[in-house]
N, C-alpha and C. Protein backbone atom coordinates (compact mmCIF):
# COMPACT_ATOMS: atom_id res chain seq x y z
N UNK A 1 25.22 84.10 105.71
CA UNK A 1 26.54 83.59 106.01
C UNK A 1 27.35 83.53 104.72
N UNK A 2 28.35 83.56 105.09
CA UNK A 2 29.55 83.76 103.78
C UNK A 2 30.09 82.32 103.21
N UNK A 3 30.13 82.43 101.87
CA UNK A 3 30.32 80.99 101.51
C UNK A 3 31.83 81.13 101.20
N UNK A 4 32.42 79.72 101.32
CA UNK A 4 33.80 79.72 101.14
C UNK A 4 34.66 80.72 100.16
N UNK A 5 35.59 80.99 100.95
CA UNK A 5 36.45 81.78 99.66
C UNK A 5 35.93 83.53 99.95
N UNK A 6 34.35 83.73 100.65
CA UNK A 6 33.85 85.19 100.79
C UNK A 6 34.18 85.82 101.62
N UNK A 7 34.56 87.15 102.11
CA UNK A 7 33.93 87.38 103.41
C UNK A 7 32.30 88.06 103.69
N UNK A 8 32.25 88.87 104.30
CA UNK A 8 31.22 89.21 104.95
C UNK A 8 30.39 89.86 103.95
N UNK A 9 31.95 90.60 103.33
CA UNK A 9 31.44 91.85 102.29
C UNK A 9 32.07 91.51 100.78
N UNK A 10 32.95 91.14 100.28
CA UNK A 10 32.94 90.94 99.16
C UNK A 10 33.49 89.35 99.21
N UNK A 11 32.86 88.97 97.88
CA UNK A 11 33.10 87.64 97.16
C UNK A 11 35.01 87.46 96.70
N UNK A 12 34.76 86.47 96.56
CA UNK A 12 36.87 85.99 96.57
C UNK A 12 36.95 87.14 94.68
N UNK A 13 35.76 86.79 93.96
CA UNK A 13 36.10 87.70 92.58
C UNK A 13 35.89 89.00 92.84
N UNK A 14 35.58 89.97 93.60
CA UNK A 14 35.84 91.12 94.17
C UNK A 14 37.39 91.60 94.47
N UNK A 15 37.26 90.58 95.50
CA UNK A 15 38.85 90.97 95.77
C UNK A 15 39.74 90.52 95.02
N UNK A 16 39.08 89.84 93.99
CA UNK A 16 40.69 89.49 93.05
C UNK A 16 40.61 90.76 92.19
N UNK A 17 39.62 91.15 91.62
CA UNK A 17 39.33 92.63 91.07
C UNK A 17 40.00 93.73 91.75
N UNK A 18 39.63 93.67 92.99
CA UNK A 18 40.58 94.69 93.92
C UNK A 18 41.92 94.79 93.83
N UNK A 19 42.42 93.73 94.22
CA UNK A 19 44.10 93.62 94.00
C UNK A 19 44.82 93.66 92.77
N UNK A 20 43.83 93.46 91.79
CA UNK A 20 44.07 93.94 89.99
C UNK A 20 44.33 95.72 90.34
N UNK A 21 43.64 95.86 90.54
CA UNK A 21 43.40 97.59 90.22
C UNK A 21 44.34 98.08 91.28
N UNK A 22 44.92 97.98 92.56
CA UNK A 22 46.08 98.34 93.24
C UNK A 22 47.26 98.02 92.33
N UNK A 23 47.42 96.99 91.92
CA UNK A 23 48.53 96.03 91.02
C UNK A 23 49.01 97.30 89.86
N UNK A 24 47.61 97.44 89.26
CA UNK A 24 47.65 98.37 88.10
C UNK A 24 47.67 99.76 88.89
N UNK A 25 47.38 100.30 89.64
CA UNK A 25 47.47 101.98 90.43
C UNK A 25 49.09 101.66 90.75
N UNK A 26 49.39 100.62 90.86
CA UNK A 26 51.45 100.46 91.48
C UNK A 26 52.22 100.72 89.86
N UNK A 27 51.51 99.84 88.72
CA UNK A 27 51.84 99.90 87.32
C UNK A 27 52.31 101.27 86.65
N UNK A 28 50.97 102.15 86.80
CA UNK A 28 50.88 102.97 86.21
C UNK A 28 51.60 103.97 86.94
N UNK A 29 51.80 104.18 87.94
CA UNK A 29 52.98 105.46 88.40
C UNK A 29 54.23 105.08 88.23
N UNK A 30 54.85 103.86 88.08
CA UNK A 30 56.03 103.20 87.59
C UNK A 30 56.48 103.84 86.18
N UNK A 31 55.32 103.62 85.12
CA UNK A 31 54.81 103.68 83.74
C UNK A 31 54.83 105.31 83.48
N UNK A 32 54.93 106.08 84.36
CA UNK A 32 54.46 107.97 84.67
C UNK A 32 55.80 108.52 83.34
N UNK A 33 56.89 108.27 83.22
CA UNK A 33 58.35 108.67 82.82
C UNK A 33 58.12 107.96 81.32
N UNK A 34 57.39 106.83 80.78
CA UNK A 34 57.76 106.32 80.03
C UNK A 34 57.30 107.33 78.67
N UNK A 35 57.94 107.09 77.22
CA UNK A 35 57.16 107.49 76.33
C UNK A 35 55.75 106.81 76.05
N UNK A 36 54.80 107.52 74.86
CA UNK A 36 53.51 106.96 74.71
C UNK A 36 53.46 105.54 74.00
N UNK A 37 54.37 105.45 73.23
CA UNK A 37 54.65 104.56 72.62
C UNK A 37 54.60 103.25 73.56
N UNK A 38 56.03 103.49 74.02
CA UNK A 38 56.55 102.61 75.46
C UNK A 38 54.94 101.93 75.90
N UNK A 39 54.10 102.96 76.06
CA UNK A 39 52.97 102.39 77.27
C UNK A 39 51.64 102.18 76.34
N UNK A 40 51.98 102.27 74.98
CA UNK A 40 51.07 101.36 74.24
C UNK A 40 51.40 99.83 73.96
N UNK A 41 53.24 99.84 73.91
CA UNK A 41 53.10 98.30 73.87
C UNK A 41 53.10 97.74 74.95
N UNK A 42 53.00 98.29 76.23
CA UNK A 42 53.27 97.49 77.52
C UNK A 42 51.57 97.26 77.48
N UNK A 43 50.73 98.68 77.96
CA UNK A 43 49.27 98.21 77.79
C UNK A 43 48.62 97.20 76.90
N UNK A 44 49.35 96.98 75.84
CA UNK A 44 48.46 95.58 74.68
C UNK A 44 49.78 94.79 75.27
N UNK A 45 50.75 94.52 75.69
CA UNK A 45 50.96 93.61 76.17
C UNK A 45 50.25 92.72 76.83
N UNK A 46 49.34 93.68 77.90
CA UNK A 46 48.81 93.53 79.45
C UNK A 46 47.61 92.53 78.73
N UNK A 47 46.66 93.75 77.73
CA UNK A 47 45.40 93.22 77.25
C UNK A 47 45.74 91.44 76.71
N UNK A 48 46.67 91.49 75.79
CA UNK A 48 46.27 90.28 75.62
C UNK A 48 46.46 89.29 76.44
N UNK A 49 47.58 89.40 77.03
CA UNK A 49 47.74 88.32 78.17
C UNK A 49 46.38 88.08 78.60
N UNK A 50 45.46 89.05 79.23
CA UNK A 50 44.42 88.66 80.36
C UNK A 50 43.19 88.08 79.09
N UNK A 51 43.55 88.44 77.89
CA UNK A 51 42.74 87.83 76.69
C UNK A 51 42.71 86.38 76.51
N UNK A 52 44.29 86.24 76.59
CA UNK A 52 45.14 84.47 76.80
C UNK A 52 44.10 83.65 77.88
N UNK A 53 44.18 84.59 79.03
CA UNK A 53 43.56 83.82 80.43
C UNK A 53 42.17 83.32 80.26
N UNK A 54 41.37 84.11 79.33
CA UNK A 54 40.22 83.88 79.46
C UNK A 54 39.59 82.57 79.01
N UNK A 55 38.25 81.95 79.61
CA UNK A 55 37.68 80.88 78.24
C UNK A 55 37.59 81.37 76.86
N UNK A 56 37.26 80.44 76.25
CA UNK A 56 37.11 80.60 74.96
C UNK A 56 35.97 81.61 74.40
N UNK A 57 34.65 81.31 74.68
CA UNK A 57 33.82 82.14 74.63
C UNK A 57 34.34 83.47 74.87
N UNK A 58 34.51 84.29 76.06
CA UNK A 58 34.92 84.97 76.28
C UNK A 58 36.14 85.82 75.87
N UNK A 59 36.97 85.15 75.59
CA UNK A 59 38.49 85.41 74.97
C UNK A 59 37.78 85.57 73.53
N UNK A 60 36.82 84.98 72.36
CA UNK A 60 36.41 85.38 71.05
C UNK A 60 35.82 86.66 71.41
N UNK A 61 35.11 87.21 72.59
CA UNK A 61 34.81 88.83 72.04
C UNK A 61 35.08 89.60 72.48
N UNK A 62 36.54 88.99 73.76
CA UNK A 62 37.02 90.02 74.21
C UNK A 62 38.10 90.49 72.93
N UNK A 63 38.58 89.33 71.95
CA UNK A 63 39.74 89.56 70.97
C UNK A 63 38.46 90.70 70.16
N UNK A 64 37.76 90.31 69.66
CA UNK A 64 36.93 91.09 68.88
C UNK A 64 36.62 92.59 69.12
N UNK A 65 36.06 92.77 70.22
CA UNK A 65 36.08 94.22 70.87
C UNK A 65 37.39 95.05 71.33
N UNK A 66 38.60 94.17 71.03
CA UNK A 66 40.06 94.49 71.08
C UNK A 66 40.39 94.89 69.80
N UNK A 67 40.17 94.12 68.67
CA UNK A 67 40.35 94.55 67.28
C UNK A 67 39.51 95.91 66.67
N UNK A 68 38.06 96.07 67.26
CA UNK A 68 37.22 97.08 66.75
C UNK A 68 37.99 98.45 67.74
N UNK A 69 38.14 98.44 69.00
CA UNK A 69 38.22 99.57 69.20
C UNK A 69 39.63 100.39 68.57
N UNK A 70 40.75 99.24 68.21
CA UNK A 70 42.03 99.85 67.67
C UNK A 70 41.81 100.08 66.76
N UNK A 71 40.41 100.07 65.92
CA UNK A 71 40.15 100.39 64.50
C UNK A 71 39.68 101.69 64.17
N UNK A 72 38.65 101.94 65.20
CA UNK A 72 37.71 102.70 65.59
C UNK A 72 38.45 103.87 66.17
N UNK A 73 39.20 103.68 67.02
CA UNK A 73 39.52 104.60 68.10
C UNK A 73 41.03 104.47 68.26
N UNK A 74 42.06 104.72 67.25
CA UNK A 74 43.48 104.01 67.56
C UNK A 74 44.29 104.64 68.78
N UNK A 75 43.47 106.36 68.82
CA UNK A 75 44.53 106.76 69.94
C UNK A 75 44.40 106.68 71.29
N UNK A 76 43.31 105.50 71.99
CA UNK A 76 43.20 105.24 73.02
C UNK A 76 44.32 104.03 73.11
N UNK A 77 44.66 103.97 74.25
CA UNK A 77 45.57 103.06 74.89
C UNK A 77 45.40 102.03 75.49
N UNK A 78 45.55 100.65 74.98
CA UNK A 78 44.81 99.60 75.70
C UNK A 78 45.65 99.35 77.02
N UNK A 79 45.03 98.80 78.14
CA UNK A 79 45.42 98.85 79.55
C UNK A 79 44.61 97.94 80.29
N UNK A 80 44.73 97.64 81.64
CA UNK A 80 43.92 96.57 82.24
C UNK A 80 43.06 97.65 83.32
N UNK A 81 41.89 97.69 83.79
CA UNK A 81 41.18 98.08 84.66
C UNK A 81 40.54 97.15 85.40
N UNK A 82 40.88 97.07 86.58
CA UNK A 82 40.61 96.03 87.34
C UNK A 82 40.66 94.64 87.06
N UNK A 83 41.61 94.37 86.30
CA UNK A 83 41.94 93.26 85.83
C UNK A 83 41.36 92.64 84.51
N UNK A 84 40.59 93.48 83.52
CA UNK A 84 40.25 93.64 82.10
C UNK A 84 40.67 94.66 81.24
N UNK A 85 40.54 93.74 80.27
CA UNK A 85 40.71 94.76 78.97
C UNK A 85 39.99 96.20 78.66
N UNK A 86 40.89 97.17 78.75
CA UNK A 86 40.11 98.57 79.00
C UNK A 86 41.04 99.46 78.18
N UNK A 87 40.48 100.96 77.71
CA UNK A 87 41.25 101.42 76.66
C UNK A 87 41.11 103.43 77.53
N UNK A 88 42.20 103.78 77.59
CA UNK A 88 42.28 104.98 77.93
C UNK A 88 42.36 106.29 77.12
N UNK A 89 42.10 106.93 77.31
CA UNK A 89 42.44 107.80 76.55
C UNK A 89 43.42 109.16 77.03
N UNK A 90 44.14 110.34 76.30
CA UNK A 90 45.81 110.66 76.19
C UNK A 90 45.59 111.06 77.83
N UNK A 91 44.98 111.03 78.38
CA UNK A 91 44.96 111.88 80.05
C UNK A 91 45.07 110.61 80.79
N UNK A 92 45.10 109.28 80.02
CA UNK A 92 44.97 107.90 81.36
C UNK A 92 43.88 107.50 81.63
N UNK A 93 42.95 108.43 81.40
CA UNK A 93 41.59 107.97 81.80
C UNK A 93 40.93 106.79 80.75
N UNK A 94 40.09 106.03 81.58
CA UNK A 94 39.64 104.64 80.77
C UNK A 94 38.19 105.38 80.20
N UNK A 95 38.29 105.08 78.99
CA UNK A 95 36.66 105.82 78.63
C UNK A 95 35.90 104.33 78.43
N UNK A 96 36.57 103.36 77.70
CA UNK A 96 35.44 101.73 78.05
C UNK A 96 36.42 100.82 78.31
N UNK A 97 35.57 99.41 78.11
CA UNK A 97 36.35 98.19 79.07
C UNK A 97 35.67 96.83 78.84
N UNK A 98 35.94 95.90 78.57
CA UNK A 98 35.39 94.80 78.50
C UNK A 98 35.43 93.95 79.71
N UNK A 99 34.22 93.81 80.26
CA UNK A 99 33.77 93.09 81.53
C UNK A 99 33.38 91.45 80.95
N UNK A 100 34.23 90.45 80.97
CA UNK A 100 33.84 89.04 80.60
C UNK A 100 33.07 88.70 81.57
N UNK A 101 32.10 87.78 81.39
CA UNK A 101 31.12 87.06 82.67
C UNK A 101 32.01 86.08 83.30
N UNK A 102 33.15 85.55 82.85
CA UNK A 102 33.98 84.72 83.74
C UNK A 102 34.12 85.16 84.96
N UNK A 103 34.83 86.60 84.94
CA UNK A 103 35.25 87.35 85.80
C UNK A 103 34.48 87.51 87.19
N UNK A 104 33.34 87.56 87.34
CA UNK A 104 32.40 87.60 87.95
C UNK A 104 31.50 86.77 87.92
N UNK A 105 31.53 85.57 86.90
CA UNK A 105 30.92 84.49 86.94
C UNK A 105 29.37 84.82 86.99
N UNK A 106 28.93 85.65 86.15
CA UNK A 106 27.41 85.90 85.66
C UNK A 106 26.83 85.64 84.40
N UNK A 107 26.01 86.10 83.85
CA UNK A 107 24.84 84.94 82.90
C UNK A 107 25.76 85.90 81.21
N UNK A 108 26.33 87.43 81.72
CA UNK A 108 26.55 87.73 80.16
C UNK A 108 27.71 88.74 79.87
N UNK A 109 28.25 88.92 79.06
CA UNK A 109 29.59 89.78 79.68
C UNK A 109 29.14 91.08 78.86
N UNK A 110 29.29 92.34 79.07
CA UNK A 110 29.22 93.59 78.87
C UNK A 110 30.28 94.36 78.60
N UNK A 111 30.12 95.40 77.94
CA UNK A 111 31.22 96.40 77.02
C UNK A 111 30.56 97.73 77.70
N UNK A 112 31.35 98.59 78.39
CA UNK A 112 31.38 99.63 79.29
C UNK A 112 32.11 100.41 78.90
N UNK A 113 31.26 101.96 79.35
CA UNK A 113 31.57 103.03 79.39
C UNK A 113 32.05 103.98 80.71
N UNK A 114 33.15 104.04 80.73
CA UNK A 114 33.13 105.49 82.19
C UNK A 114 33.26 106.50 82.09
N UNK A 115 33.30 107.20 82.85
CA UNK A 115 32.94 109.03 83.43
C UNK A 115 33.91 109.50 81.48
N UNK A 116 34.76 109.33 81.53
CA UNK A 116 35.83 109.89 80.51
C UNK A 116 35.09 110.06 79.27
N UNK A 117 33.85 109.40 79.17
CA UNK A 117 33.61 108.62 77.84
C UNK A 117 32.43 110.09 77.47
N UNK A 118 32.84 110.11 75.90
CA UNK A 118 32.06 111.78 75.76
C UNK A 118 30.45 110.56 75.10
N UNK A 119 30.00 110.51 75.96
CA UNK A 119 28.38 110.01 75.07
C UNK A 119 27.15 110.57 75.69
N UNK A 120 27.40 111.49 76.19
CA UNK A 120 26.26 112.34 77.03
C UNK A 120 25.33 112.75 75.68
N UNK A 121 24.09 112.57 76.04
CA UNK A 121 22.92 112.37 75.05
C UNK A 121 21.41 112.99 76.07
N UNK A 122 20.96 114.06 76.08
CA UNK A 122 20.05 114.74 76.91
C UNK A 122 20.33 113.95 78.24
N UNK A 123 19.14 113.81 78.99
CA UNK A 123 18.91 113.30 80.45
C UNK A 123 19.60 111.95 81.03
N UNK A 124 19.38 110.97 79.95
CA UNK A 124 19.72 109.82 80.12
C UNK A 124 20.05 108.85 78.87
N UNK A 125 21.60 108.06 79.23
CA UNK A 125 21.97 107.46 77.94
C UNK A 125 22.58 106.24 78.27
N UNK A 126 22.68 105.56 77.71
CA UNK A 126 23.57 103.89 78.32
C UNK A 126 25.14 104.53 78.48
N UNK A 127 25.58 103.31 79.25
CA UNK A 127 26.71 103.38 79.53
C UNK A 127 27.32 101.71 79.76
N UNK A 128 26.19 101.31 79.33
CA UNK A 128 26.82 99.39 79.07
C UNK A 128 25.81 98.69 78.68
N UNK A 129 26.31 97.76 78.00
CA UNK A 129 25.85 96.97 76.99
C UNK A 129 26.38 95.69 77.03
N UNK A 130 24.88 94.75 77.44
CA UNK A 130 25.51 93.12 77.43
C UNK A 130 25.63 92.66 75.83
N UNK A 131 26.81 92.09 76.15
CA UNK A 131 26.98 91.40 75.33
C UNK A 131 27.54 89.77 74.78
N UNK A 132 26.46 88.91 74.32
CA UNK A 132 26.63 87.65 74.04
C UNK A 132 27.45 86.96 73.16
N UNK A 133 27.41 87.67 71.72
CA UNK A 133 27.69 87.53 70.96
C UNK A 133 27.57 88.71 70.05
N UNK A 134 28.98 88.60 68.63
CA UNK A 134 29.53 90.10 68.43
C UNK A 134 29.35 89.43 66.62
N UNK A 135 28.38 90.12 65.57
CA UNK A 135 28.23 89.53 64.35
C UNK A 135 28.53 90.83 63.92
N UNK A 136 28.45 91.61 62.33
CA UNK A 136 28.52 92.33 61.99
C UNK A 136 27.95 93.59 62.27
N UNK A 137 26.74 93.44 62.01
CA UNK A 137 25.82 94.69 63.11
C UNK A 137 25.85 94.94 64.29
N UNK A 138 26.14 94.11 65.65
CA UNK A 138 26.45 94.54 66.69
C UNK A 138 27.98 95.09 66.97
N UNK A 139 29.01 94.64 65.79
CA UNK A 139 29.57 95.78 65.89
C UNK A 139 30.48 96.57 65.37
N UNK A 140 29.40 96.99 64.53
CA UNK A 140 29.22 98.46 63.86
C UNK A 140 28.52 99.06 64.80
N UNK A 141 27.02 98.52 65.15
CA UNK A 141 26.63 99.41 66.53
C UNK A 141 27.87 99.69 67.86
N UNK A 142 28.41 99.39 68.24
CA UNK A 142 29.36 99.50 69.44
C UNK A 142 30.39 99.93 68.67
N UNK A 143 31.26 99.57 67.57
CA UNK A 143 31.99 101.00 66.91
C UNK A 143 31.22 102.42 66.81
N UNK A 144 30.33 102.10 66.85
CA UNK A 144 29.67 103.88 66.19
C UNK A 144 29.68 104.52 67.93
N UNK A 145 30.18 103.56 68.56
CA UNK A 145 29.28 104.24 70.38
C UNK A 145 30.83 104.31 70.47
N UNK A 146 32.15 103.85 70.23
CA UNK A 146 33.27 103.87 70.74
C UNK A 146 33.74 105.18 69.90
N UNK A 147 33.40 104.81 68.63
CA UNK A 147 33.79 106.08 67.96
C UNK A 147 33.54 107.74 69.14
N UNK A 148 32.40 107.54 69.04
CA UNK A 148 31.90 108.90 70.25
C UNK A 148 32.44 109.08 70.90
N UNK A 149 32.54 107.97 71.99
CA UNK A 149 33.09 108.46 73.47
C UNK A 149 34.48 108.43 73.53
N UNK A 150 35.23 108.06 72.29
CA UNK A 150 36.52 108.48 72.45
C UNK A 150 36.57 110.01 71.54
N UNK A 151 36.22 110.59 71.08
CA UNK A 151 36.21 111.58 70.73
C UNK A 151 36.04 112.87 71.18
């Protein structure tokens, strides 16, 4: 049985995810005419706001993994994907994304890769990575993986 707020099939944070990503599919064809520029400051507009929203925990590595990838990777475009911080690259496509555990209210939040993302490595290779906490070595490791897959 479905607990308050669910239905049958997805949880109330599903569908708030859902209606993010319509919100943003209405955004981005609006956004189709603009220059690149234009839709880099509207996209880090977007990011930080939903950075603002977050707890604290969360908001320290979502800012953090916001600062490394514009370092790392400047010509991706920060943007919201399903209602997080996510970075595209010149075709629109999101190559990663920061998934906070708020969002979904689970034990750890993760830094993701999609289809766009060049990290193909023989048979089988990650494509996300929990993450708790962000010190110097973890990330330099996750710069050296952003470096890639935006490339």
């Amino acid at each position: 049985m479905a607990k308050a707020g669910e239905t049958a099939n997805f949880s109330k944070e599903e569908r708030d995810a859902m209606k993010a990503a319509a919100a943003e599919r209405r955004t981005t064809r609006s956004r189709g005419k603009k220059d690149p520029e234009a839709l880099r400051q509207e996209g880090e507009a977007e990011v930080r706001a939903k950075l603002a929203d977050m707890p604290d925990d969360d908001r320290e590595l979502g800012e953090k993994l916001h600062s490394l990838v514009a370092e790392v990777a400047p010509h991706l475009v920060p943007r919201t994907y399903y209602g997080m911080p996510a970075y595209a690259n010149e075709a629109g496509k999101v190559v990663c994304f920061y998934k906070p555990r708020s969002k979904f209210k689970v034990r750890y939040s993760t830094f993701e890769f999609e289809q766009a993302a060049n990290l193909d490595d023989g048979a089988v290779w990650p494509v996300s990575y929990a993450v708790t906490s962000l010190g110097d070595e973890q990330l330099a490791f996750l710069g050296e993986r952003v470096r890639r897959a935006a490339s």
